[in-house]
C-alpha atoms as a PDB file:
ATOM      1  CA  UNK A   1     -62.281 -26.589-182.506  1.00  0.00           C
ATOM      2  CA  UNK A   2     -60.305 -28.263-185.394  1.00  0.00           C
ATOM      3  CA  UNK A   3     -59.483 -31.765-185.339  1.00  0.00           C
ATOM      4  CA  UNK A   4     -55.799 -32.701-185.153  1.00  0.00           C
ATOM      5  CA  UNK A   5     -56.405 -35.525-187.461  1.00  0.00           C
ATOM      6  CA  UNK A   6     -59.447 -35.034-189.384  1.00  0.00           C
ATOM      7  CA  UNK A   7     -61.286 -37.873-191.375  1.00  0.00           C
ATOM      8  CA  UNK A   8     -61.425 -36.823-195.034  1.00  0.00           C
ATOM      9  CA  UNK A   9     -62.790 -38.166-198.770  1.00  0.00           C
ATOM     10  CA  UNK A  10     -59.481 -39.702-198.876  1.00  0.00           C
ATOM     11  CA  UNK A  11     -60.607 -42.693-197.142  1.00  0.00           C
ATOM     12  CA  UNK A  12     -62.870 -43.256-199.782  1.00  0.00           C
ATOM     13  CA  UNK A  13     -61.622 -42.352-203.094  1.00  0.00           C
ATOM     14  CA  UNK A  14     -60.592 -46.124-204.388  1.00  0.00           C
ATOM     15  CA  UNK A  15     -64.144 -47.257-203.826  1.00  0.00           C
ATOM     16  CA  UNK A  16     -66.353 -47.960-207.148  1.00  0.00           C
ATOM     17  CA  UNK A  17     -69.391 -49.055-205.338  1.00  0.00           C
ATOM     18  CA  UNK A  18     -70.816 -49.259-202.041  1.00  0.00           C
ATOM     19  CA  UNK A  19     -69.969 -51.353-199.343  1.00  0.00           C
ATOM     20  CA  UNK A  20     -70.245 -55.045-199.714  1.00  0.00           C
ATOM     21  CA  UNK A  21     -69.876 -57.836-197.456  1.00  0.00           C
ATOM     22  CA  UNK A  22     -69.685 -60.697-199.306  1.00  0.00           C
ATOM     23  CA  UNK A  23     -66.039 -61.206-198.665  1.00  0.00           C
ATOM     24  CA  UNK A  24     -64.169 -59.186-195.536  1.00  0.00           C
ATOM     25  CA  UNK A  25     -63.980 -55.349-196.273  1.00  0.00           C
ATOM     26  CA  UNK A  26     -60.403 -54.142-197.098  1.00  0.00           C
ATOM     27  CA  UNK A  27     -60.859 -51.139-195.952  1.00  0.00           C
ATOM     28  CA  UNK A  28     -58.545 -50.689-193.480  1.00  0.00           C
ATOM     29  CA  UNK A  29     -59.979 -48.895-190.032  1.00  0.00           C
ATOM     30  CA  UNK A  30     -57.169 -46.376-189.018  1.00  0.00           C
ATOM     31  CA  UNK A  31     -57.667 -45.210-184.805  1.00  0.00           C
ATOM     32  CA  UNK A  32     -57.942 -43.037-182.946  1.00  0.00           C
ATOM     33  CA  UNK A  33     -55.402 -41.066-180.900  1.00  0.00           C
ATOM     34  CA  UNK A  34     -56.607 -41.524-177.361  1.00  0.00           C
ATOM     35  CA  UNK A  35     -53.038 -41.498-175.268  1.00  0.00           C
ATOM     36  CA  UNK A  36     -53.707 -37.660-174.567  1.00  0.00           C
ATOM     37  CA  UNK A  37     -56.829 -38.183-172.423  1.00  0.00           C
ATOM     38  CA  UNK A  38     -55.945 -38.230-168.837  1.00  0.00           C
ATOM     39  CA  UNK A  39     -59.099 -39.597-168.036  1.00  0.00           C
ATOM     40  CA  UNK A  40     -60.482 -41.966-169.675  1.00  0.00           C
ATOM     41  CA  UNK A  41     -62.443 -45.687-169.333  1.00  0.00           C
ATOM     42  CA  UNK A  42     -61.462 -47.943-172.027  1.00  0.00           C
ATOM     43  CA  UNK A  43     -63.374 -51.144-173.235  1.00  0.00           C
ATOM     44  CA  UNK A  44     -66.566 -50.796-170.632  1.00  0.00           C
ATOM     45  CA  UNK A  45     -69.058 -53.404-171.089  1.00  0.00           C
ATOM     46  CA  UNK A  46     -72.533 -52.357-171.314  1.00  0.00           C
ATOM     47  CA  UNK A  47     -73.635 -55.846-171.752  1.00  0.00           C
ATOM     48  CA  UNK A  48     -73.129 -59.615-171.451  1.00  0.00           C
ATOM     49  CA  UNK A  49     -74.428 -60.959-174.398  1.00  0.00           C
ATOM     50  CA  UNK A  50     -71.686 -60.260-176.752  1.00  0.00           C
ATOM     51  CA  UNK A  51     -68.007 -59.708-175.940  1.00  0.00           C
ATOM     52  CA  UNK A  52     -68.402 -55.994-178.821  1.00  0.00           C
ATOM     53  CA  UNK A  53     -71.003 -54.817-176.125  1.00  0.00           C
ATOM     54  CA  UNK A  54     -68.064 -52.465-174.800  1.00  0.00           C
ATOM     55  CA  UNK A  55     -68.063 -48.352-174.478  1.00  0.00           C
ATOM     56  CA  UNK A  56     -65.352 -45.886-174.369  1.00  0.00           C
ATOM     57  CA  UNK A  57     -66.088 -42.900-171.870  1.00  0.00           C
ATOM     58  CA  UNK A  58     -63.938 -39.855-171.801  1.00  0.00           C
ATOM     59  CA  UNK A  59     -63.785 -36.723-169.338  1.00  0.00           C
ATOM     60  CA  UNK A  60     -62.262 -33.384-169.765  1.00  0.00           C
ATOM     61  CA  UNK A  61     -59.362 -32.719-167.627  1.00  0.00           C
ATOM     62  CA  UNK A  62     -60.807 -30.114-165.288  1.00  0.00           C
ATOM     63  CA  UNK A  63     -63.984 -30.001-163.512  1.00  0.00           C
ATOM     64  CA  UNK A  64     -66.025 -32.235-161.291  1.00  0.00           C
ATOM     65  CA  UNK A  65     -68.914 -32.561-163.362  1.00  0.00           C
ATOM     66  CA  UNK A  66     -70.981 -33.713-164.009  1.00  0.00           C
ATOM     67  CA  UNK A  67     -70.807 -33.545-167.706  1.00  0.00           C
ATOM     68  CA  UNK A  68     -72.894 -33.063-170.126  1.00  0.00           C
ATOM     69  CA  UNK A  69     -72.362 -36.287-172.703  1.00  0.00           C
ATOM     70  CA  UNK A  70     -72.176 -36.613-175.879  1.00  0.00           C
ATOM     71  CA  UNK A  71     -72.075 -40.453-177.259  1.00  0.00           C
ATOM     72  CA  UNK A  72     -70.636 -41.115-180.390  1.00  0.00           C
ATOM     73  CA  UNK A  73     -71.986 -43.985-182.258  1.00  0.00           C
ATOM     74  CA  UNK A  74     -69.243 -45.180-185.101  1.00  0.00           C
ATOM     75  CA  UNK A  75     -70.268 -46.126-188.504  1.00  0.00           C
ATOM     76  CA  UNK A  76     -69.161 -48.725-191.241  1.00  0.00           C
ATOM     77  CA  UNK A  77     -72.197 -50.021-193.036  1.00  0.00           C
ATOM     78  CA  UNK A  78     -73.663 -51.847-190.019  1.00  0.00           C
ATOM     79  CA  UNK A  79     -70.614 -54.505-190.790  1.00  0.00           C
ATOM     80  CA  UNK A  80     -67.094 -53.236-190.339  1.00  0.00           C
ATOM     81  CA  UNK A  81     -65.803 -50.414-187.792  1.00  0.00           C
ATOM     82  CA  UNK A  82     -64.444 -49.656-184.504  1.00  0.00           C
ATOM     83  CA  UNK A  83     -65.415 -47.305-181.810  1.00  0.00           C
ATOM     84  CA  UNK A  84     -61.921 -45.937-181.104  1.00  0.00           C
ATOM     85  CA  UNK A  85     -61.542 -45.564-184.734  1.00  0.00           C
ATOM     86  CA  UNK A  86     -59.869 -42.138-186.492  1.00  0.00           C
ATOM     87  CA  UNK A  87     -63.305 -40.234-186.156  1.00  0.00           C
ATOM     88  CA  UNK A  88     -62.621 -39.897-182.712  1.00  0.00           C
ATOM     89  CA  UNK A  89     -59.947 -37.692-183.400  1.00  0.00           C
ATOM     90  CA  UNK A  90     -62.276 -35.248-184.147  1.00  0.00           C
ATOM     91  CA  UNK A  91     -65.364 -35.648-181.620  1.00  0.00           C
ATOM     92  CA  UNK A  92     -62.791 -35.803-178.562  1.00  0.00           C
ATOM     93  CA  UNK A  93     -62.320 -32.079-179.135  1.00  0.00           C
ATOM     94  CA  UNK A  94     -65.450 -32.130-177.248  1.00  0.00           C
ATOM     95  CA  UNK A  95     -63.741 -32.424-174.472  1.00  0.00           C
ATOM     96  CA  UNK A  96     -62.295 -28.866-174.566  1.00  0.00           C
ATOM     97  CA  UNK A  97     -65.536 -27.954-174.532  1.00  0.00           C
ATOM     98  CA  UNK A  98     -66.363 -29.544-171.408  1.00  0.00           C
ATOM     99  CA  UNK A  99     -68.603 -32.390-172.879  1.00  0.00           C
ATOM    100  CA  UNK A 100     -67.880 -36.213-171.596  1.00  0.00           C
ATOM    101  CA  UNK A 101     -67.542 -38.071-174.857  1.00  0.00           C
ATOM    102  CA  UNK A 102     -68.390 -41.695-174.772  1.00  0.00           C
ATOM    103  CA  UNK A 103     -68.277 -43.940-178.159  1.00  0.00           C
ATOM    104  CA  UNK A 104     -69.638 -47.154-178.079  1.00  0.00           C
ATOM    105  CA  UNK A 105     -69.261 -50.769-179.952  1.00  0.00           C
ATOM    106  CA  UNK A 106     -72.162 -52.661-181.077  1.00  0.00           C
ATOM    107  CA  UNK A 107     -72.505 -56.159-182.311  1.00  0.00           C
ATOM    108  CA  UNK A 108     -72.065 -56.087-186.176  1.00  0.00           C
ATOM    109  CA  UNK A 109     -74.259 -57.604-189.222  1.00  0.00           C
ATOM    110  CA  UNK A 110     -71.795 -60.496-189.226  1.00  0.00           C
ATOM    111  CA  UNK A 111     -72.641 -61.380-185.694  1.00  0.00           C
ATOM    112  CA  UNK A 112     -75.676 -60.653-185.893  1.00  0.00           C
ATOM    113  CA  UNK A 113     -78.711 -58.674-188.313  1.00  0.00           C
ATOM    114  CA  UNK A 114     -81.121 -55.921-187.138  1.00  0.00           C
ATOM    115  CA  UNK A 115     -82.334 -55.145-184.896  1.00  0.00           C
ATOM    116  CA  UNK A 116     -79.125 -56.164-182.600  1.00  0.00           C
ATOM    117  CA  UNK A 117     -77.158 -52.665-183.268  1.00  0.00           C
ATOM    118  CA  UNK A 118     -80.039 -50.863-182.207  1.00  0.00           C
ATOM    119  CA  UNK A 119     -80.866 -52.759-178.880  1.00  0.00           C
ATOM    120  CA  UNK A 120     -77.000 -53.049-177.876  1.00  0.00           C
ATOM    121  CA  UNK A 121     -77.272 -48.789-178.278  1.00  0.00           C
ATOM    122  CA  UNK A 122     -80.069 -48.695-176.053  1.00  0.00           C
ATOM    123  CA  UNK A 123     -78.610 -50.875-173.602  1.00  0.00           C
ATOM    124  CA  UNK A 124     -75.471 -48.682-173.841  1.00  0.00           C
ATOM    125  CA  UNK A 125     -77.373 -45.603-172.890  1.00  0.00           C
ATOM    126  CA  UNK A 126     -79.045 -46.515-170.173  1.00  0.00           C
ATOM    127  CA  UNK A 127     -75.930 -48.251-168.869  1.00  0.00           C
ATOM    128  CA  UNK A 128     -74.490 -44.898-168.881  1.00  0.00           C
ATOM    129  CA  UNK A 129     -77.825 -43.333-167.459  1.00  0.00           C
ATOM    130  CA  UNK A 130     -77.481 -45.559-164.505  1.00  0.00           C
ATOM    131  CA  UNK A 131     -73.838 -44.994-163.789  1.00  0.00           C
ATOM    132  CA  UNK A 132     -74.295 -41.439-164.341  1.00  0.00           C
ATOM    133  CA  UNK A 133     -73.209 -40.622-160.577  1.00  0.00           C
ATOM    134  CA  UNK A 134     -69.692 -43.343-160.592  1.00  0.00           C
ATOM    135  CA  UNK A 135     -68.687 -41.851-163.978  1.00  0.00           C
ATOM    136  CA  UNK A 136     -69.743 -37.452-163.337  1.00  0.00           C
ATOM    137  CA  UNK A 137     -71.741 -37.751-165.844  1.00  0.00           C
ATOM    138  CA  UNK A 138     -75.278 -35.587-166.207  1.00  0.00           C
ATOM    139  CA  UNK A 139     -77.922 -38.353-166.791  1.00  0.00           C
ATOM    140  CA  UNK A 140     -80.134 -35.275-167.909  1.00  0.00           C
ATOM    141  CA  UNK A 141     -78.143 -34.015-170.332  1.00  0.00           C
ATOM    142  CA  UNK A 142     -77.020 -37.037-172.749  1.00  0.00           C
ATOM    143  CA  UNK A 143     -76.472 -36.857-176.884  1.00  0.00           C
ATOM    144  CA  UNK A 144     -76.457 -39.177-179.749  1.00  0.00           C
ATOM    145  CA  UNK A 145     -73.864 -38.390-182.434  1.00  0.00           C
ATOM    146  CA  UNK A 146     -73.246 -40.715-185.179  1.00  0.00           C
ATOM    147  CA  UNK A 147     -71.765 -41.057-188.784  1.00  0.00           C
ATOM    148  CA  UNK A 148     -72.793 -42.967-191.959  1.00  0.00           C
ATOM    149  CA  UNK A 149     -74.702 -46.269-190.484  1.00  0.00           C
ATOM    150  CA  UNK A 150     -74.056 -44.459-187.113  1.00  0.00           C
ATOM    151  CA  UNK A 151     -76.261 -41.591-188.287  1.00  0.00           C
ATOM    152  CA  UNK A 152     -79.325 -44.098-188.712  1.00  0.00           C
ATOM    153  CA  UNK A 153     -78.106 -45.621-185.234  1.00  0.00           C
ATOM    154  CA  UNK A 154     -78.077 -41.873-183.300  1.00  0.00           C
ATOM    155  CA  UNK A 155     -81.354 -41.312-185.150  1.00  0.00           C
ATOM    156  CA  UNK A 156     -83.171 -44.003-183.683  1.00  0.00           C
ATOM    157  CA  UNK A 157     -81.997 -43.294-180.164  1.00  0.00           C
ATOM    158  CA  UNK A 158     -83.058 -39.315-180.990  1.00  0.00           C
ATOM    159  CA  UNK A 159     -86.824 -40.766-181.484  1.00  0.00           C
ATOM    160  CA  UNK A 160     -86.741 -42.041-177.713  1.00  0.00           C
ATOM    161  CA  UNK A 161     -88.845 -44.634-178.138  1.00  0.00           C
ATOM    162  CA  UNK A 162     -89.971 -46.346-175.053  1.00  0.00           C
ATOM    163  CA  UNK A 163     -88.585 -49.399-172.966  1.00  0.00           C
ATOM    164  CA  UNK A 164     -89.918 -52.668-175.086  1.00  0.00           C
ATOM    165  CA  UNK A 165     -91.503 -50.323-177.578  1.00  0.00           C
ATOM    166  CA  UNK A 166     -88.887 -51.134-179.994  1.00  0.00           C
ATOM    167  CA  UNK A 167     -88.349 -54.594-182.106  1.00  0.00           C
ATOM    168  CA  UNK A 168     -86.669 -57.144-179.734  1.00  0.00           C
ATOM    169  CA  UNK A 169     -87.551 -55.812-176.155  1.00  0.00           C
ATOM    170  CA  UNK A 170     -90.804 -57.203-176.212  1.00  0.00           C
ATOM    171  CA  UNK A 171     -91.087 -59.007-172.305  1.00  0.00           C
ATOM    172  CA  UNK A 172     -87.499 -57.797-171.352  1.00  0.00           C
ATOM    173  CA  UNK A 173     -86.805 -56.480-168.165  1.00  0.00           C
ATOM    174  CA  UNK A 174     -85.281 -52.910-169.105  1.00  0.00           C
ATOM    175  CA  UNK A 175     -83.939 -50.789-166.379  1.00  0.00           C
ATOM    176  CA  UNK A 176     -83.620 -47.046-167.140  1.00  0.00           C
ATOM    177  CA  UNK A 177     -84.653 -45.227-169.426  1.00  0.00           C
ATOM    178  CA  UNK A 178     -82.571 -44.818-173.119  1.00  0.00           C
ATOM    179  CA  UNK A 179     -83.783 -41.832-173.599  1.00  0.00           C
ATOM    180  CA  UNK A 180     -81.473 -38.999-174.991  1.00  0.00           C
ATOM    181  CA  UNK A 181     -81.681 -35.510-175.236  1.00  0.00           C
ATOM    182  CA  UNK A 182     -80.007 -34.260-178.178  1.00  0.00           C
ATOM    183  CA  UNK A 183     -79.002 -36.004-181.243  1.00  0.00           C
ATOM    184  CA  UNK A 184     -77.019 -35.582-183.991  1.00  0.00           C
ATOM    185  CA  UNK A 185     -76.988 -37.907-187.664  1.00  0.00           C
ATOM    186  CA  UNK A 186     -74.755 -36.847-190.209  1.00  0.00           C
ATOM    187  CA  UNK A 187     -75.052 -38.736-193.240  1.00  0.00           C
ATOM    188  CA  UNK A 188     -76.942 -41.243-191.966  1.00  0.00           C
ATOM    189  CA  UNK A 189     -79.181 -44.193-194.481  1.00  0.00           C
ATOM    190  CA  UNK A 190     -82.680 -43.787-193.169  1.00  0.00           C
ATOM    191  CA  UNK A 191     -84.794 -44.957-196.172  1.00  0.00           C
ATOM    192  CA  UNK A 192     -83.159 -48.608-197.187  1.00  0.00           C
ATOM    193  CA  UNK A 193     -85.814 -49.512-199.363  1.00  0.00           C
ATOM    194  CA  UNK A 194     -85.604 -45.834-201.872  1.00  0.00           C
ATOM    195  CA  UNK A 195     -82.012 -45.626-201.846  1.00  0.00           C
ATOM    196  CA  UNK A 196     -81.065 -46.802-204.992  1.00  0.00           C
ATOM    197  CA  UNK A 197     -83.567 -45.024-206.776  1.00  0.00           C
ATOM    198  CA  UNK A 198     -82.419 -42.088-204.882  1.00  0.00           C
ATOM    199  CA  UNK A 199     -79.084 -42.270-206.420  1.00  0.00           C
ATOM    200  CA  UNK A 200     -80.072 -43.295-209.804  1.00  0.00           C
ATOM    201  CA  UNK A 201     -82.041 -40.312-210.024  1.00  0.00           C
ATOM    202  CA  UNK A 202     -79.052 -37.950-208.774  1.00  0.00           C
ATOM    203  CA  UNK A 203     -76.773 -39.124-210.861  1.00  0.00           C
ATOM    204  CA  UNK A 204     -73.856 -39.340-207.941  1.00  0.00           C
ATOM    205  CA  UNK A 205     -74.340 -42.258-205.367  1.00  0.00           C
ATOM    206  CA  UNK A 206     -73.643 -45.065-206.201  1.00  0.00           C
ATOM    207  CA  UNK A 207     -76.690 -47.568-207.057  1.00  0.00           C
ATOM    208  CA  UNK A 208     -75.928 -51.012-205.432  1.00  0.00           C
ATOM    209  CA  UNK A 209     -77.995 -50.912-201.836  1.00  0.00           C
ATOM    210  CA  UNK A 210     -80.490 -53.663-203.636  1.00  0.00           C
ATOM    211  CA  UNK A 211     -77.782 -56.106-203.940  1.00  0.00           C
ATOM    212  CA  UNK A 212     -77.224 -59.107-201.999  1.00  0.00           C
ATOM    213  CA  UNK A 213     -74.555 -58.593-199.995  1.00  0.00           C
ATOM    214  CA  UNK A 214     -74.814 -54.835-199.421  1.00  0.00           C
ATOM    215  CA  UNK A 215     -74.128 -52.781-196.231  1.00  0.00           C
ATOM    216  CA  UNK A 216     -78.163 -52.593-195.842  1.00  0.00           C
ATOM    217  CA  UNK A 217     -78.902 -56.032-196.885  1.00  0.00           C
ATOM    218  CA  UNK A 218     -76.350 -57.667-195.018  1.00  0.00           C
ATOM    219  CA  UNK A 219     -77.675 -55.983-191.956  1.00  0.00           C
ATOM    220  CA  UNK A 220     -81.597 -56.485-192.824  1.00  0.00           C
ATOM    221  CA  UNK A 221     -81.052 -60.341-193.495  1.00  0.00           C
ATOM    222  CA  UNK A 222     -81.461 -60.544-196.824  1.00  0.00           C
ATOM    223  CA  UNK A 223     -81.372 -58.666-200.193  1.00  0.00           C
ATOM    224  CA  UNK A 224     -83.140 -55.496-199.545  1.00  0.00           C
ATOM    225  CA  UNK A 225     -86.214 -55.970-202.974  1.00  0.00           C
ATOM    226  CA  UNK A 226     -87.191 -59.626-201.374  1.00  0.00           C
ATOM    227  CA  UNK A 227     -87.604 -57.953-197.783  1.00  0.00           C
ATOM    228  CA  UNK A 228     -91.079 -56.500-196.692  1.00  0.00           C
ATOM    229  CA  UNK A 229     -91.847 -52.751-196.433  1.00  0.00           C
ATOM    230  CA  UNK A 230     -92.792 -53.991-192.879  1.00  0.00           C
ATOM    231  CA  UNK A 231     -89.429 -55.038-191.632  1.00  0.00           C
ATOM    232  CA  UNK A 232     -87.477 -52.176-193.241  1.00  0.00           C
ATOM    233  CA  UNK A 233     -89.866 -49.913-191.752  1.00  0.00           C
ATOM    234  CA  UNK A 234     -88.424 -50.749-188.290  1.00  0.00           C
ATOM    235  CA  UNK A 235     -84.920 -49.629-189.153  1.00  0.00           C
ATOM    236  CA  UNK A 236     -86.222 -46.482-190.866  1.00  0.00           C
ATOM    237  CA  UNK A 237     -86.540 -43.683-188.001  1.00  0.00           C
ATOM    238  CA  UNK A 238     -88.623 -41.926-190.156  1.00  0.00           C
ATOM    239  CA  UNK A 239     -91.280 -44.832-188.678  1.00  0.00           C
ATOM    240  CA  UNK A 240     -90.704 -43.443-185.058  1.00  0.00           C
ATOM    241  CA  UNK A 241     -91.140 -39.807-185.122  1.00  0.00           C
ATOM    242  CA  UNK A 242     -92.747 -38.444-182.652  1.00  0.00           C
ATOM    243  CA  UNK A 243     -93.658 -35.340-179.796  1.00  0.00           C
ATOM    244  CA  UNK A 244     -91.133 -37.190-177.320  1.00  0.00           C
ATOM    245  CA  UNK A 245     -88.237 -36.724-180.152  1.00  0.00           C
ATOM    246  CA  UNK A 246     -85.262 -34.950-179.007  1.00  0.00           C
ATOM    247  CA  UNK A 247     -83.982 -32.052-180.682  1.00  0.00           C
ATOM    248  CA  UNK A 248     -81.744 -32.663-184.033  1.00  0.00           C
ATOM    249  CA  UNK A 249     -79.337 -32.025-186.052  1.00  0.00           C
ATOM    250  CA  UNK A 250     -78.889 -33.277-189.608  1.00  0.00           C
ATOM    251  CA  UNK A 251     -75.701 -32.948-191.725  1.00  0.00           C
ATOM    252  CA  UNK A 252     -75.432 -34.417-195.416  1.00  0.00           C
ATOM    253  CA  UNK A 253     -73.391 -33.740-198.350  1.00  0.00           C
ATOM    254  CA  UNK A 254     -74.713 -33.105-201.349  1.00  0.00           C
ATOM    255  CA  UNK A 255     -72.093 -34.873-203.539  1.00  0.00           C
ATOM    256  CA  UNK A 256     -72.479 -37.956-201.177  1.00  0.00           C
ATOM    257  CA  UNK A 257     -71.840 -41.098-203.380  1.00  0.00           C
ATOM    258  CA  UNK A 258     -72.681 -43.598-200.461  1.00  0.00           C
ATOM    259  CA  UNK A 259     -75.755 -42.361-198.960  1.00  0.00           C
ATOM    260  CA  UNK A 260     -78.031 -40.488-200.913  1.00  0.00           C
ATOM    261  CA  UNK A 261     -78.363 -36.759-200.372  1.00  0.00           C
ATOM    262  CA  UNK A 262     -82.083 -37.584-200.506  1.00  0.00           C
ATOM    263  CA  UNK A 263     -82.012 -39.392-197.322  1.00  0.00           C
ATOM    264  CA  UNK A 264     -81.770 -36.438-194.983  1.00  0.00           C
ATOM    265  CA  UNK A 265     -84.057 -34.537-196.977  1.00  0.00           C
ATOM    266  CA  UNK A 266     -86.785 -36.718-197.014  1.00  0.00           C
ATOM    267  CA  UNK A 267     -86.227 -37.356-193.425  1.00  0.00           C
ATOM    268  CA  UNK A 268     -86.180 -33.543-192.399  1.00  0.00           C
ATOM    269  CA  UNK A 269     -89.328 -32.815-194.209  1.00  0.00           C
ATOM    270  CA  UNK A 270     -90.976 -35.891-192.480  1.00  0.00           C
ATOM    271  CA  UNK A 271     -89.680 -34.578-189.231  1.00  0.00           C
ATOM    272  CA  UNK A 272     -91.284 -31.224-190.235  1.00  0.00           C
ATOM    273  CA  UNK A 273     -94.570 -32.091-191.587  1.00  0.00           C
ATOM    274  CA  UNK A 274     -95.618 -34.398-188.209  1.00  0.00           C
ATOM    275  CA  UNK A 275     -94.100 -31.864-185.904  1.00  0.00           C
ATOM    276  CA  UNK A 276     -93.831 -28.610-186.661  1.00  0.00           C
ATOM    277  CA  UNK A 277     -91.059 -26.437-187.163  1.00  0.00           C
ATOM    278  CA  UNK A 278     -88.171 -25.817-184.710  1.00  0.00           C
ATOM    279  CA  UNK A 279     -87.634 -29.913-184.086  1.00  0.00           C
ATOM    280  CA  UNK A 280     -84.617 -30.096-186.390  1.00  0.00           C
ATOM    281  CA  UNK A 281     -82.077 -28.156-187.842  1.00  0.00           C
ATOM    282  CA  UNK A 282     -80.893 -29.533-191.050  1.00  0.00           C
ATOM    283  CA  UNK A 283     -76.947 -28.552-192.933  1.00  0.00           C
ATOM    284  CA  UNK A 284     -76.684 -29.131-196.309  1.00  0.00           C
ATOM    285  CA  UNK A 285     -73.020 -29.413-197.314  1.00  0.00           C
ATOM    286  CA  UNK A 286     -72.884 -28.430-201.082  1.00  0.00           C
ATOM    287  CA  UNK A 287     -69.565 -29.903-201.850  1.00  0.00           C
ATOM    288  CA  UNK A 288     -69.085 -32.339-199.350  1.00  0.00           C
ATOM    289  CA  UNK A 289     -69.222 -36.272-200.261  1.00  0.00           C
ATOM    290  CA  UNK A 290     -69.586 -39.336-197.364  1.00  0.00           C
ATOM    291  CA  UNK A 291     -66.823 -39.051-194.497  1.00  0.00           C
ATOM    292  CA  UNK A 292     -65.593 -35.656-196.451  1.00  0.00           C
ATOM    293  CA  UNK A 293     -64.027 -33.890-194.707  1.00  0.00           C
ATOM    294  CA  UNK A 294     -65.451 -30.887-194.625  1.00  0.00           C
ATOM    295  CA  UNK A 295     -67.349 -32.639-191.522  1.00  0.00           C
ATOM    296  CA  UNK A 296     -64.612 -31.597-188.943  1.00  0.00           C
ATOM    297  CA  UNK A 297     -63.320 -28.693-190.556  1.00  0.00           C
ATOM    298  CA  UNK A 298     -63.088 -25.859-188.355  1.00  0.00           C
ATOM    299  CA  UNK A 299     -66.365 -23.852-189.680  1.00  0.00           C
ATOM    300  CA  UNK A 300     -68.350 -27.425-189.056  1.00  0.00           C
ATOM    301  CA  UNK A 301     -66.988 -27.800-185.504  1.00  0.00           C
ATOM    302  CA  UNK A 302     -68.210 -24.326-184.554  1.00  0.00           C
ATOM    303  CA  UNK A 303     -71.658 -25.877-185.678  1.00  0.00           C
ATOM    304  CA  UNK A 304     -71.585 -28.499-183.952  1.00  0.00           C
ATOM    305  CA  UNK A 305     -70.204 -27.646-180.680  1.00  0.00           C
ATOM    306  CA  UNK A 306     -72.248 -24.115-180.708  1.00  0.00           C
ATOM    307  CA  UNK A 307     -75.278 -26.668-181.164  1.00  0.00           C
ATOM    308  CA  UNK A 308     -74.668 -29.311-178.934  1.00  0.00           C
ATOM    309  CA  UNK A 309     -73.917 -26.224-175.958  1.00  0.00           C
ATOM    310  CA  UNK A 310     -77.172 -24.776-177.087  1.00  0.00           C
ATOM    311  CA  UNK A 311     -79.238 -28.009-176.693  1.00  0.00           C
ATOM    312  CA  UNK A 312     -77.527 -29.946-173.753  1.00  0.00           C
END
């Protein structure tokens, strides 16, 4: 179904470069429209450790449930962003479709570096998992969606990695699983360390992830040439694939001047050469640049919906 307010190029069209976070974006993060929803759970927290561990959780207006539910994970280079932000717009359509939509906040790079987005996520979903029942939501039937830096984020979560098999849970005491599965990454950085000679050699993106203060360096601790293969290799889901992955989907623009085209390719044909076909379907949007919006336009949404009913 179309979005009422769909998020389009616009947002992006005074940018000459990348994100950086050497100084506070400027960017400013337009919201969502969520007065519609009857009912709805605003500002949830997940967690205790920071007061950005919260989750949004949204219900369609008829049925019991329990839902199938689709969790939206927001993007913003790891560093800026807001999970009732304008993209929500378009994924609450969902709910017309009888999916629960849920989007959730994680701590950011200022706050705190890799791997905290990706253990606040987990910790999000099996939250939800174990509240399933108070909420009439299907614990069996749960997605990952995410945009941009929220594409690498829902990608991770789609590789279902194991309680204190990922960086940081070693000795915790994890209850419930964080599995997902479904899960969808549209435009998503996978590859930190090639993306600059990605977009050199494409001639469109824009070729400043190596610097200092990047979106990827800010959020890997340092400037991404001094880091080891070994720690970007943890944020790279390429790293984690594996039989227990859930199905995917993969959108990317061609024309993408934040993210590298390349990404999702590479990615796709790793996903393809250690599993097989049939684990991922991948849509290659020949016009479309980062956040275009093309994304929610109404040929897109019959995509995704028609996927996300097919796999959930």
């Amino acid at each position: 179904m179309e979005s009422n307010q769909p998020f389009a190029t616009e947002d992006f069209a005074g940018l000459d470069g990348s994100l950086q976070f050497d100084a506070p974006p400027q960017m400013e993060i337009k919201l969502a429209d969520v007065s519609w929803v009857q009912r709805k759970f605003l500002d949830i927290p997940y967690a205790e450790e920071s007061p950005n561990q919260r989750l949004d959780l949204y219900l369609p207006d008829e049925g019991d449930g329990p839902f199938p539910l689709v969790v939206h994970i927001h993007g913003g280079g790891f560093g800026m962003g807001d999970k009732r932000d304008d993209h929500m717009d378009t994924y609450l359509q969902g709910l017309r479709h009888g999916f629960a939509i849920a989007s959730v906040e994680y701590r950011l790079s200022g706050e705190a570096i890799f791997p905290a987005a990706v253990l606040d996520c987990r910790e999000a979903f099996r939250f939800l998992r174990r509240h399933a029942a108070q909420y009439d939501i299907d614990p069996n039937r749960i997605c990952a969606l995410g945009g941009s830096a929220g594409g690498n984020l829902a990608a991770l979560m789609g590789m279902n990695i194991p309680n204190g098999q990922f960086p940081g849970e070693e000795g915790k005491s994890l209850v419930g699983s964080c599995a997902v599965q479904a899960c969808v990454d549209q435009f998503g950085p996978i590859d930190f360390r090639h993306m600059d000679e990605q977009a050199r050699a494409n001639g469109v993106s824009f070729a400043d992830h190596d610097e200092p203060r990047s979106a990827e360096s800010s959020y890997m601790g340092g400037a991404l040439p001094e880091l080891s293969d070994e720690w970007l290799a943890q944020a790279d889901p390429t790293t984690y694939i594996n039989e227990a992955m859930a199905p995917m989907l993969v959108e990317h623009g061609c024309m993408d001047r934040l993210v590298p085209f390349a990404q999702s390719v590479n990615f796709v044909n790793a996903i393809y050469q250690k599993l097989g076909p049939g684990r991922v379907e991948f849509v290659p949007l020949p016009n479309a640049d980062h956040e275009d919006k093309e994304y929610s336009s109404p040929w897109n949404m019959r995509v995704l919906w028609g996927w996300l009913k097919e796999h959930l």
